[in-house]
Structure formats: C-alpha cells, structure tokens
C-alpha atoms as a PDB file:
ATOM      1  CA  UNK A   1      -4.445 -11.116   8.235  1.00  0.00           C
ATOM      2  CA  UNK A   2      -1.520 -10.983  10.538  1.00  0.00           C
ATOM      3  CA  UNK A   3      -0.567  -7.578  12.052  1.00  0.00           C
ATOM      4  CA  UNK A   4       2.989  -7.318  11.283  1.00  0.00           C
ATOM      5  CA  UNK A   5       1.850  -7.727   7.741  1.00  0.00           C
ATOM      6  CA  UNK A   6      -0.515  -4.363   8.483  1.00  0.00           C
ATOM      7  CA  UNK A   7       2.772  -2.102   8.842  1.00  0.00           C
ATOM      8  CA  UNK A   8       0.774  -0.744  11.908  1.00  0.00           C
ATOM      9  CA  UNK A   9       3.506   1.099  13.757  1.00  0.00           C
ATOM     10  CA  UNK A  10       4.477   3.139  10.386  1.00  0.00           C
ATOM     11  CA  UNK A  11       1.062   3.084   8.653  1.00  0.00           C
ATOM     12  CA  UNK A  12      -0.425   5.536  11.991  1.00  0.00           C
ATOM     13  CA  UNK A  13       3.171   7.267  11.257  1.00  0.00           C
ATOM     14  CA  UNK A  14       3.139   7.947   7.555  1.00  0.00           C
ATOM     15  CA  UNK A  15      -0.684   9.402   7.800  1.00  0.00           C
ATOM     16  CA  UNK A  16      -0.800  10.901  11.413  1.00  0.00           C
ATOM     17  CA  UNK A  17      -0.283  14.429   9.865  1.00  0.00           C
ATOM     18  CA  UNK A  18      -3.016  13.960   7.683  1.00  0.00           C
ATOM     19  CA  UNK A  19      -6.928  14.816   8.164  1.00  0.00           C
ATOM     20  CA  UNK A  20      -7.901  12.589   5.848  1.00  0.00           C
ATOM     21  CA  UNK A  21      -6.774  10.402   3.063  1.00  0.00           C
ATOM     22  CA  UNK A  22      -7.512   8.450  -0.366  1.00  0.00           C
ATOM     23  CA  UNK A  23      -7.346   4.676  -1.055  1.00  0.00           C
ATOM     24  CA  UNK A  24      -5.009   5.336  -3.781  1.00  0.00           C
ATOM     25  CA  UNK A  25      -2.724   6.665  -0.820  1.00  0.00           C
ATOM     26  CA  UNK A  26      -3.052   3.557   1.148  1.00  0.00           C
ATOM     27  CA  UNK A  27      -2.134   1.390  -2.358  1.00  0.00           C
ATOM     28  CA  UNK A  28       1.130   3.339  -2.606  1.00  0.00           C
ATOM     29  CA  UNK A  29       1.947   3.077   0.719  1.00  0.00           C
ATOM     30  CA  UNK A  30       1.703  -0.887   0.856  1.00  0.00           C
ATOM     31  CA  UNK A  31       2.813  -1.018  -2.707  1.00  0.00           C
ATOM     32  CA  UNK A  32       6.158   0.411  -1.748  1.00  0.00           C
ATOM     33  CA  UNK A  33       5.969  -2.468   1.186  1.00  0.00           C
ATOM     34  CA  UNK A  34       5.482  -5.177  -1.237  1.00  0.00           C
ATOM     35  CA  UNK A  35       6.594  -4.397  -4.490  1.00  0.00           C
ATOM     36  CA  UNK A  36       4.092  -7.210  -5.885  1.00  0.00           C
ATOM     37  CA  UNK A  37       0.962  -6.361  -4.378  1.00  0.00           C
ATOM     38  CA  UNK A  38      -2.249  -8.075  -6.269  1.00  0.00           C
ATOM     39  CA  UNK A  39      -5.415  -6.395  -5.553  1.00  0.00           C
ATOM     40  CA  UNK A  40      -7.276  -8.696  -3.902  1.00  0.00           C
ATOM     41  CA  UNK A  41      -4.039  -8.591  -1.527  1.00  0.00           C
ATOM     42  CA  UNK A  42      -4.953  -4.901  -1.042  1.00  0.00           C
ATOM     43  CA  UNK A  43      -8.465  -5.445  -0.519  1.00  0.00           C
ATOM     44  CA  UNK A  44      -7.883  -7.911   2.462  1.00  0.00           C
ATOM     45  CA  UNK A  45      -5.711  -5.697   4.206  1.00  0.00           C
ATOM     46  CA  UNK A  46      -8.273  -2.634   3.543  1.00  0.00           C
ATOM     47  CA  UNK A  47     -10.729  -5.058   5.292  1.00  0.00           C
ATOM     48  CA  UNK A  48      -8.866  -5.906   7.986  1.00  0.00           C
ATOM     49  CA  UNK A  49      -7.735  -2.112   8.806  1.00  0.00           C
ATOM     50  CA  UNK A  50     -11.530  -1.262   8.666  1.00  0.00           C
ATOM     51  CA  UNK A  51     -12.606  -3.928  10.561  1.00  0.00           C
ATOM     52  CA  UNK A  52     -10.244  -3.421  13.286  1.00  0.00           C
ATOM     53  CA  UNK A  53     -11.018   0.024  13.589  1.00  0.00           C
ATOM     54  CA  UNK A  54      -7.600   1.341  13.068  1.00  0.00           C
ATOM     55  CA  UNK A  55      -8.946   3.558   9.441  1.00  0.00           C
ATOM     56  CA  UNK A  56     -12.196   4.953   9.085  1.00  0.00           C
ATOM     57  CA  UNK A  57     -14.509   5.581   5.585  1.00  0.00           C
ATOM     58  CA  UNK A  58     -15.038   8.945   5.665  1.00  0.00           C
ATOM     59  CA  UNK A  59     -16.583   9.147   2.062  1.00  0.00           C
ATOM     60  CA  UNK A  60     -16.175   7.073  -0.958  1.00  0.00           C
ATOM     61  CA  UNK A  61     -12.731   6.401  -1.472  1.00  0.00           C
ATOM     62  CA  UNK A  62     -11.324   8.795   1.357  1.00  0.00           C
ATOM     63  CA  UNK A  63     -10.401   7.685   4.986  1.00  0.00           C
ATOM     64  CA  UNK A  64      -9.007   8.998   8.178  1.00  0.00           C
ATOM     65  CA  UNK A  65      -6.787   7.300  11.105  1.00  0.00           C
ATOM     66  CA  UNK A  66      -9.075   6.349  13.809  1.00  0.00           C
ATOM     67  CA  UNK A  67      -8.325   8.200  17.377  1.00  0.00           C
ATOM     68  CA  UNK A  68      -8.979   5.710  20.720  1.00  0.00           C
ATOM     69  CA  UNK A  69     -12.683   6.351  21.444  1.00  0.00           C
ATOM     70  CA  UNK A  70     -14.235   7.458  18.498  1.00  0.00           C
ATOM     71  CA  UNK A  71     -16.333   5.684  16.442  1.00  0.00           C
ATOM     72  CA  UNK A  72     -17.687   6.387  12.861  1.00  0.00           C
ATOM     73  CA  UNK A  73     -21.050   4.771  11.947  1.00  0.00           C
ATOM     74  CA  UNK A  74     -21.174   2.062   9.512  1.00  0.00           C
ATOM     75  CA  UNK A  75     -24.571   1.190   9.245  1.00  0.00           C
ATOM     76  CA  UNK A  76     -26.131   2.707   5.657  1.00  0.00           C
ATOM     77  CA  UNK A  77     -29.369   4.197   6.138  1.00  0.00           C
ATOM     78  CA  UNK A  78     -32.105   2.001   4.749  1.00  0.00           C
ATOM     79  CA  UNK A  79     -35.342   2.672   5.084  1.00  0.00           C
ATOM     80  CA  UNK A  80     -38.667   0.903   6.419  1.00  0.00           C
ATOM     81  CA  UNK A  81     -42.161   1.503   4.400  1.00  0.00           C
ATOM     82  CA  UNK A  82     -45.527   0.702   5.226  1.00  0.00           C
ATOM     83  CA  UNK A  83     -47.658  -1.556   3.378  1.00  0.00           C
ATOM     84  CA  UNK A  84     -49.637   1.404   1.854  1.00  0.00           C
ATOM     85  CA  UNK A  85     -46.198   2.513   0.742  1.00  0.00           C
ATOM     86  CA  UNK A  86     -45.336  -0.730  -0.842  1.00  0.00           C
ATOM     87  CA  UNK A  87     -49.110  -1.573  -2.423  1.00  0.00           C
ATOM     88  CA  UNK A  88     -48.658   2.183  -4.099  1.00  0.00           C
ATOM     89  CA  UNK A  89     -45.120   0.797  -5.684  1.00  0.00           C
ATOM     90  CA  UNK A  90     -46.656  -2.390  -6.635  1.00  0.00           C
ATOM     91  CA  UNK A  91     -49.427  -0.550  -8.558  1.00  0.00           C
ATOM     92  CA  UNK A  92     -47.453   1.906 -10.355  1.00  0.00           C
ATOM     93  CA  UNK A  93     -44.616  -0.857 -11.114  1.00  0.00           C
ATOM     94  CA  UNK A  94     -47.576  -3.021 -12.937  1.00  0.00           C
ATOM     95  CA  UNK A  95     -49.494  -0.330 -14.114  1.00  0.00           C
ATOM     96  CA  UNK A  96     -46.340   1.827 -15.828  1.00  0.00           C
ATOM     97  CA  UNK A  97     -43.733  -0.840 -16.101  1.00  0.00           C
ATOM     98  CA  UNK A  98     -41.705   1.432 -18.528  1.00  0.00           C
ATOM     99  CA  UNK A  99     -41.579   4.294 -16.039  1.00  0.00           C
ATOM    100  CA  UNK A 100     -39.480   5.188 -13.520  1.00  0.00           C
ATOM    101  CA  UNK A 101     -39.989   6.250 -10.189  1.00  0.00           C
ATOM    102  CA  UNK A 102     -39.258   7.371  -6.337  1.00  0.00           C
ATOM    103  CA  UNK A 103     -41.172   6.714  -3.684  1.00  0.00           C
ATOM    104  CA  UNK A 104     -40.787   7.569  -0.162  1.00  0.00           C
ATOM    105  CA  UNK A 105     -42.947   9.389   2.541  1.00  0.00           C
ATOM    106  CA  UNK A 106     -41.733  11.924   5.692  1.00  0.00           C
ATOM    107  CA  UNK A 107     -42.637   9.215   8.682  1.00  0.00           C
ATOM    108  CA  UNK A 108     -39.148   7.968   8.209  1.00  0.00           C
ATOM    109  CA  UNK A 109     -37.530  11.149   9.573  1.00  0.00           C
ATOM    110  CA  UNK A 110     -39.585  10.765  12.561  1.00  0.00           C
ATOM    111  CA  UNK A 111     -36.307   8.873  14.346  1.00  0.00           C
ATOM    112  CA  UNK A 112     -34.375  11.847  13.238  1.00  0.00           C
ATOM    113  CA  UNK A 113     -36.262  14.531  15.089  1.00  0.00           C
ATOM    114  CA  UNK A 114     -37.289  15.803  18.799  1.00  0.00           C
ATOM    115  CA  UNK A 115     -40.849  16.394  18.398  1.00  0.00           C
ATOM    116  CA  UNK A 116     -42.588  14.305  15.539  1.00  0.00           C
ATOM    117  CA  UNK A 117     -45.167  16.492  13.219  1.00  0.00           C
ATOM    118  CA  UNK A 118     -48.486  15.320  13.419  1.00  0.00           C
ATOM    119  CA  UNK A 119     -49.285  14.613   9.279  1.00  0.00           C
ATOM    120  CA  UNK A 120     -47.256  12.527   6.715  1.00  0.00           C
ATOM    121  CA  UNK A 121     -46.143  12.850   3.521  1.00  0.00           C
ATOM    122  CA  UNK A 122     -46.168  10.556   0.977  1.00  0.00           C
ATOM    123  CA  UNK A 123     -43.088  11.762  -1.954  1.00  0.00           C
ATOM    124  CA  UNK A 124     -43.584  10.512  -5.674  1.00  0.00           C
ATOM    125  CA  UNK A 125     -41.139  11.484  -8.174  1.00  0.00           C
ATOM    126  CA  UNK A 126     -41.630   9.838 -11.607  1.00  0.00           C
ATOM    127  CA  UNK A 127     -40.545  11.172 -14.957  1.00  0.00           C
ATOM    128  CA  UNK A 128     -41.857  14.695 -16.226  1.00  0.00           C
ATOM    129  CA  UNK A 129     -44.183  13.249 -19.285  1.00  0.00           C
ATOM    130  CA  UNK A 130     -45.199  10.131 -16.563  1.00  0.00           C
ATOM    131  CA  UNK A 131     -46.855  12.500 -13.675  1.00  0.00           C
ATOM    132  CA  UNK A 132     -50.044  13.669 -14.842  1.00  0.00           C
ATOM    133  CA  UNK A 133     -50.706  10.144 -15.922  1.00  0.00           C
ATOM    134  CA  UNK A 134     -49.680   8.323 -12.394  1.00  0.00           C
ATOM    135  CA  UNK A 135     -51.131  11.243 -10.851  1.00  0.00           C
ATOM    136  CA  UNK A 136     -54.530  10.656 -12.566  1.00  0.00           C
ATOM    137  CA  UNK A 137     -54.283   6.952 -11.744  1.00  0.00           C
ATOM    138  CA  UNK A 138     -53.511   7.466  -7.856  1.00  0.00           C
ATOM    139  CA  UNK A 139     -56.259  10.025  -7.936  1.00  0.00           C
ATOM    140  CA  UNK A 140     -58.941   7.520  -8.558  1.00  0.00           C
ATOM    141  CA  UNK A 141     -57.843   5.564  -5.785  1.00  0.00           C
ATOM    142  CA  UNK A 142     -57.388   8.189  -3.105  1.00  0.00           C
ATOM    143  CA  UNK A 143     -59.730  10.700  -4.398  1.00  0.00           C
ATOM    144  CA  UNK A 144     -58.704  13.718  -2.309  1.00  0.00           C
ATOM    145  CA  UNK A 145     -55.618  13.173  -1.109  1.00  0.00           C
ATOM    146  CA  UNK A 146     -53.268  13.142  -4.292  1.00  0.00           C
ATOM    147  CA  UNK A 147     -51.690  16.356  -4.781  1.00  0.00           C
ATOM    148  CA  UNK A 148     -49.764  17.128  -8.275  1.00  0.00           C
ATOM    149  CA  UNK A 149     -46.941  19.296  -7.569  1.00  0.00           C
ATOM    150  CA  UNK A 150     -48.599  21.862  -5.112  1.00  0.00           C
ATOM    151  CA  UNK A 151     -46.900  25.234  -4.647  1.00  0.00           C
ATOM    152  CA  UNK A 152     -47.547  27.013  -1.747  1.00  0.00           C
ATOM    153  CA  UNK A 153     -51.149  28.135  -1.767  1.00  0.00           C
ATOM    154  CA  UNK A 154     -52.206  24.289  -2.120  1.00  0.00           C
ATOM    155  CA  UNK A 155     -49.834  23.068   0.422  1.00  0.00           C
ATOM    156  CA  UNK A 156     -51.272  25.262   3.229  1.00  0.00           C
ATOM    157  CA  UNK A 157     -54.734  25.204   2.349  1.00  0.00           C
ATOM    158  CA  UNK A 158     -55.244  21.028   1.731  1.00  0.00           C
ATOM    159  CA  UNK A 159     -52.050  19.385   2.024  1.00  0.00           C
ATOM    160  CA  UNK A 160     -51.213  20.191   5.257  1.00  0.00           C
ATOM    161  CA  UNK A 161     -54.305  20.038   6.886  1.00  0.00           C
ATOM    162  CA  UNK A 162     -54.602  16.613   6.612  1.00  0.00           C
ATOM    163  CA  UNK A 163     -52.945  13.553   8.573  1.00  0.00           C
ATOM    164  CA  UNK A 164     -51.789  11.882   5.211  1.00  0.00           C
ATOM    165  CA  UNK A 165     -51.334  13.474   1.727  1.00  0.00           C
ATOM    166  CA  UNK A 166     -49.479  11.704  -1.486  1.00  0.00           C
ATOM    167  CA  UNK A 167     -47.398  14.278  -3.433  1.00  0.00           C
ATOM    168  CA  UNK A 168     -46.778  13.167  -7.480  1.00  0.00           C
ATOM    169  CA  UNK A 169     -43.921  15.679  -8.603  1.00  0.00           C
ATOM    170  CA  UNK A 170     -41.405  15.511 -11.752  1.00  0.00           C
ATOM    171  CA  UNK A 171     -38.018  13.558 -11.046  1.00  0.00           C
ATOM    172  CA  UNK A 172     -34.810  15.480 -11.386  1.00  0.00           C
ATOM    173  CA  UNK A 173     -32.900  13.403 -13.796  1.00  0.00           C
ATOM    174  CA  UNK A 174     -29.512  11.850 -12.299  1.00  0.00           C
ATOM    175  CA  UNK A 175     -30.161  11.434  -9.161  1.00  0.00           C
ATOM    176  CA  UNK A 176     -29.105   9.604  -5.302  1.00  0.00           C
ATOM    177  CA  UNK A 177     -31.713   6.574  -5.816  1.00  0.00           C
ATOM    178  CA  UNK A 178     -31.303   2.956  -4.521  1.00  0.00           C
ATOM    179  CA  UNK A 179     -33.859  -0.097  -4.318  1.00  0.00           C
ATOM    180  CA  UNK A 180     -34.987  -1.474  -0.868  1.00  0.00           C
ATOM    181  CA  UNK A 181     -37.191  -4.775  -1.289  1.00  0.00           C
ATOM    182  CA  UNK A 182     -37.936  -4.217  -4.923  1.00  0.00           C
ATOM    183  CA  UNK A 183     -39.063  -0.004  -3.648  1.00  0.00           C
ATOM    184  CA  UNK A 184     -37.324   2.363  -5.823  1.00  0.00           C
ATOM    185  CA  UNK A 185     -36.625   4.869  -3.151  1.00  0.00           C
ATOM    186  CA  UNK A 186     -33.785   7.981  -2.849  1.00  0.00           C
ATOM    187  CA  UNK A 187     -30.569   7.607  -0.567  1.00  0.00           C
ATOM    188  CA  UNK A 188     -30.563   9.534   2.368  1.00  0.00           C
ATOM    189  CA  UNK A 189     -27.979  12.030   0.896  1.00  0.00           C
ATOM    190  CA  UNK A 190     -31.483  12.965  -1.975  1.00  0.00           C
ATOM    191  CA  UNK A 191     -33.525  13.520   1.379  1.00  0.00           C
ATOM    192  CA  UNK A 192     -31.461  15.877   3.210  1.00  0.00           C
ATOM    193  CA  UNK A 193     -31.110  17.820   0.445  1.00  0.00           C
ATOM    194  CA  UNK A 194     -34.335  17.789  -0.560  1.00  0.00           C
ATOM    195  CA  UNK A 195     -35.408  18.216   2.802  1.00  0.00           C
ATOM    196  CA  UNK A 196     -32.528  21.771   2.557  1.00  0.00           C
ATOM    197  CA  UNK A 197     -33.935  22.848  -0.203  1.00  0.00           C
ATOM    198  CA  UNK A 198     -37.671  22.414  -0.340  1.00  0.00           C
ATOM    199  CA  UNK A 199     -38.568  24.423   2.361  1.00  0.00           C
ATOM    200  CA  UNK A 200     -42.357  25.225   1.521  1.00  0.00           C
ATOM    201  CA  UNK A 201     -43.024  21.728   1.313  1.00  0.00           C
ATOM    202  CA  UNK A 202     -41.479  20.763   4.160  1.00  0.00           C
ATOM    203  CA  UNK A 203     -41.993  23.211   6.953  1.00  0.00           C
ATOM    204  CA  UNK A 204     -42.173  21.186   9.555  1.00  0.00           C
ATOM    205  CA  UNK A 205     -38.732  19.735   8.893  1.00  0.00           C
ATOM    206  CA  UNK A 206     -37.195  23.189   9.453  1.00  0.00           C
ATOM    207  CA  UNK A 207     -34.873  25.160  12.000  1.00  0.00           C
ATOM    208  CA  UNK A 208     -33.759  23.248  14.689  1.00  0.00           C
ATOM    209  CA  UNK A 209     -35.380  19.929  13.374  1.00  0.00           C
ATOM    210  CA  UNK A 210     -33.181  20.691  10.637  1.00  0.00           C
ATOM    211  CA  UNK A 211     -30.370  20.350  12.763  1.00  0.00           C
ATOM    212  CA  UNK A 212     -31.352  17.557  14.646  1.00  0.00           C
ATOM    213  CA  UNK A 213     -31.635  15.951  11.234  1.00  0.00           C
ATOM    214  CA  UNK A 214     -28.312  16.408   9.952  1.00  0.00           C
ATOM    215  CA  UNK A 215     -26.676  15.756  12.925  1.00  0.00           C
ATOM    216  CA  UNK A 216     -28.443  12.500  13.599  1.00  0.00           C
ATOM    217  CA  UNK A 217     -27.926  11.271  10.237  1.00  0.00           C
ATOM    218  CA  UNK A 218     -24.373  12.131   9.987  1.00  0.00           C
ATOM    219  CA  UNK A 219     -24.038  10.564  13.411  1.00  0.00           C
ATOM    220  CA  UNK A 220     -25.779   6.943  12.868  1.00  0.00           C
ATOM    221  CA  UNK A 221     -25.580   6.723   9.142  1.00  0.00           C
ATOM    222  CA  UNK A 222     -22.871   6.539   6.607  1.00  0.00           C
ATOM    223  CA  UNK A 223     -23.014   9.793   4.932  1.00  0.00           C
ATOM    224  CA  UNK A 224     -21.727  10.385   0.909  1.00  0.00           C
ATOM    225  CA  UNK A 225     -20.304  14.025   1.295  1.00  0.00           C
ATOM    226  CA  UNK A 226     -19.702  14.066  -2.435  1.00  0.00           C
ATOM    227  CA  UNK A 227     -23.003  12.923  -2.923  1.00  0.00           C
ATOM    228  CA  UNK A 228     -24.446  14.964  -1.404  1.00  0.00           C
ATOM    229  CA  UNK A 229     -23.227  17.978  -2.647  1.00  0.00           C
ATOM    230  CA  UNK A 230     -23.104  16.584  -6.246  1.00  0.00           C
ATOM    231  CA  UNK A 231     -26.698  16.174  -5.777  1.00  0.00           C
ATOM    232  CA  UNK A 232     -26.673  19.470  -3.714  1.00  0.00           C
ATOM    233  CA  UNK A 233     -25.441  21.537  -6.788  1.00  0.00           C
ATOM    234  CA  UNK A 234     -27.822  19.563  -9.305  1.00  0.00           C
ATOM    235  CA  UNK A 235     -30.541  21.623  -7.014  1.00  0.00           C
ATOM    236  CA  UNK A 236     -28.414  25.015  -7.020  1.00  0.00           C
ATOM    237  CA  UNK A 237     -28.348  24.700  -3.395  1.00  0.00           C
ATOM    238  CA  UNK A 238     -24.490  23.271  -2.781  1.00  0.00           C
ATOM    239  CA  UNK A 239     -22.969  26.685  -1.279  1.00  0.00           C
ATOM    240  CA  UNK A 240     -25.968  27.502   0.577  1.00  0.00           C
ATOM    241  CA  UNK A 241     -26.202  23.920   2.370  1.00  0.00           C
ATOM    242  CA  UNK A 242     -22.343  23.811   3.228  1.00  0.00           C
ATOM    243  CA  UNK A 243     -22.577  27.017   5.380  1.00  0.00           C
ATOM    244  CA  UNK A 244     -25.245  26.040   7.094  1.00  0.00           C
ATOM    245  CA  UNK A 245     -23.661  22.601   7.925  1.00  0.00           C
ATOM    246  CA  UNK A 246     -20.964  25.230   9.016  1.00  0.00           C
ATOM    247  CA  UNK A 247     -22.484  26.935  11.353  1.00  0.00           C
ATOM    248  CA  UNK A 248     -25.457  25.165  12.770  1.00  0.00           C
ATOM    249  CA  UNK A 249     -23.012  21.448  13.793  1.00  0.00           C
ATOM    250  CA  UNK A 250     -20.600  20.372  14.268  1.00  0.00           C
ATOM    251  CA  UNK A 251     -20.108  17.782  11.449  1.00  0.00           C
ATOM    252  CA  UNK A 252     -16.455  17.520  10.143  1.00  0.00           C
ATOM    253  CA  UNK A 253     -16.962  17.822   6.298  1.00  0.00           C
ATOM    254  CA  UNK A 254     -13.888  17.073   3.525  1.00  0.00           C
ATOM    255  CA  UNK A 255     -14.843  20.127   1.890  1.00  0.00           C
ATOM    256  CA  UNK A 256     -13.980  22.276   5.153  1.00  0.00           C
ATOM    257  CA  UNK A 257     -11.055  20.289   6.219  1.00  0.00           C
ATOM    258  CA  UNK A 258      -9.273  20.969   2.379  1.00  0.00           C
ATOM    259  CA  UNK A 259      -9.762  24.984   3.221  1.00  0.00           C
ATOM    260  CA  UNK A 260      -8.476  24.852   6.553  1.00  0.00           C
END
C-alpha cells in the first residue's frame, strides 16, 4: 500500500498524545479520510502499519505508536513437547475420545529461567468426573510416578523427589487453551498464572525465577493482558498478580497506563 495513502504525517499526530489505542480508533480515523472505507480496505492498511513497524499490538484490539528503536515481539509462544508428552496425548485422545484435556509439562520454562531445576513436571488437566479415571489409566502405565492432585504433604515427600512426575488434576472450566500438532495444551497467559498462583506446586518457579519468567515472556512473546487477567480473576488471583507485575518489572501493562 502506498504511503501517502497511510496518512503517516497526521496518523503519528492525531495519536502521539496517546499511550495506547483501539482498532476502532484507527477505523474512525481513516474512515473520516475516506468516507467509503470497505473493511478489507482497513485491514490492508492495518497490515501495512504493523508490518512497517510504525503501530504496535499491544493486546487484542489495542495498539500503541511505535518510538525509533523499540521493538515489540511478535512471535506467539508455542510450545515444543517430547515424544513421551505426545504418546501420553495420543493415549488419552484414543482411550477417552469424549474427554477433554490439557497437557503440558515444566521443561518448557526452562528457556525462561537462570538456573534450570533439576526434576520435571508433567501437568494434566482433564474434566472433574474424567480424572480419577485417566488417572487410573496412566497409573498402570507409570506405576509410581502418577500423582492425582497432590497437596502439599505428597508433593514434598514423592513428587519432588523424583526427576519426572505426571500430575492428573481437575480442569478449571473456561479457560486460555490452544492446540499445537493435534496437543491440547494452555496458552502461555494459563501458565503464568498458574505458575502465580500455584505456588506449592511449583516452588521452584518462585522469587526471582518468577521474575525472570514474566519478564522473558513479556519480552519474546506476544502477551494477552486481558487474558491474562480474565483468566487471572477466574483463579481469584487478578489483584494480587498485577502488583506484583508492579513492583517486581518493569512491564508496561494497559491496566496501569489507564490509572496513571
């Protein structure tokens, strides 16, 4: 698309004063360019302002001007699993193909921390009338190391003793999930949080690995804020997860940028 037809000059203008704003703010301001704007009009030019670095996606439907030098990540976060990882997902798909399911296991924070913990975890979340079942059939096949929802007194005398542990827990319903290769696995946004808010399970992911964590994602990774704190407040943990955002990084968040 040619750059006259961008409005550059009064587009950095118009939204200069702003810290962030919508896509519906964008339509109006092009729609008052060209009275007859079709969408798929609207779309190219959104392309070509993102593509030329001159907006940013800061979350779904909200952008900011781009300053000279900075960059926001683009890349979404998906994950790699192992084959054990997969073969478990291929059992339970064939063996409970009415159920659903998350799978997912702690190794893939590794490239988010400073020191890597020494044992894995392996995360199911099925359905709440599904888990003793799956949990009985991954128990015959890794007698041992199957753990149904463990509080703490389990957790610190068997699960983390050992290299590798599988954890079968209920699913909160309405949830950050996606599919990678045919895995049912949770968004990134579902594993900070869970990462926040689970803090006997897991220990090893906490205080300044926390940090490094959140930074690094927020860094590399496109990050939903309103996911995340939609899924945040499904786990009563919203308030408590924005201050420490706050105060341990520097992340820019909407949320703080509206109060400020």
């Amino acid at each position: 698309m040619e750059k006259d037809n961008l409005y550059l000059f009064e587009l950095k203008n118009f939204f200069s004063y702003r810290k962030y704003f919508r896509k519906s703010d964008l339509r109006n301001f092009y729609q008052n360019k060209n009275k007859v704007l079709e969408e798929k009009t609207f779309r190219r030019i959104l392309y070509a302002l993102e593509k030329d670095n001159i907006i940013i996606w800061k979350d779904t439907g909200i952008y900011i001007l781009s300053k000279e030098g900075t960059t926001h990540p683009e890349k979404k976060f998906v994950p790699t699993f192992t084959s054990e990882i997969r073969s478990i997902s291929d059992s339970i798909r064939k063996t409970f193909p009415y159920t659903k399911y998350l799978i997912w296991e702690t190794r893939i924070l590794y490239d988010f921390m400073l020191h890597q913990p020494g044992r894995n975890l392996k995360i199911l979340e099925t359905e709440e009338e599904a888990v003793e079942s799956i949990f009985n059939f991954l128990e015959n096949q890794f007698t041992g190391k199957v753990f149904l929802d463990p509080g703490q007194e389990i957790l610190e005398k068997y699960v983390f003793r050992a290299a590798e542990s599988l954890i079968v827990s209920p699913m909160i319903r309405r949830l950050p999930r996606q599919q990678v290769n045919g895995i049912p696995c949770p968004k990134l946004e579902k594993i900070l949080v869970d990462v926040f808010a689970d803090k006997n399970k897991f220990y090893m992911f906490q205080g300044q690995e926390l940090v490094n964590i959140y930074k690094t994602a927020f860094q590399n990774y496109k990050i939903s804020e309103r996911t995340l704190f939609w899924y945040a407040e499904r786990r009563k943990v919203h308030k408590k997860l924005e201050a420490f955002i706050r105060q341990n990084t520097d992340i820019q968040l909407i949320k703080q940028e509206e109060t400020n």
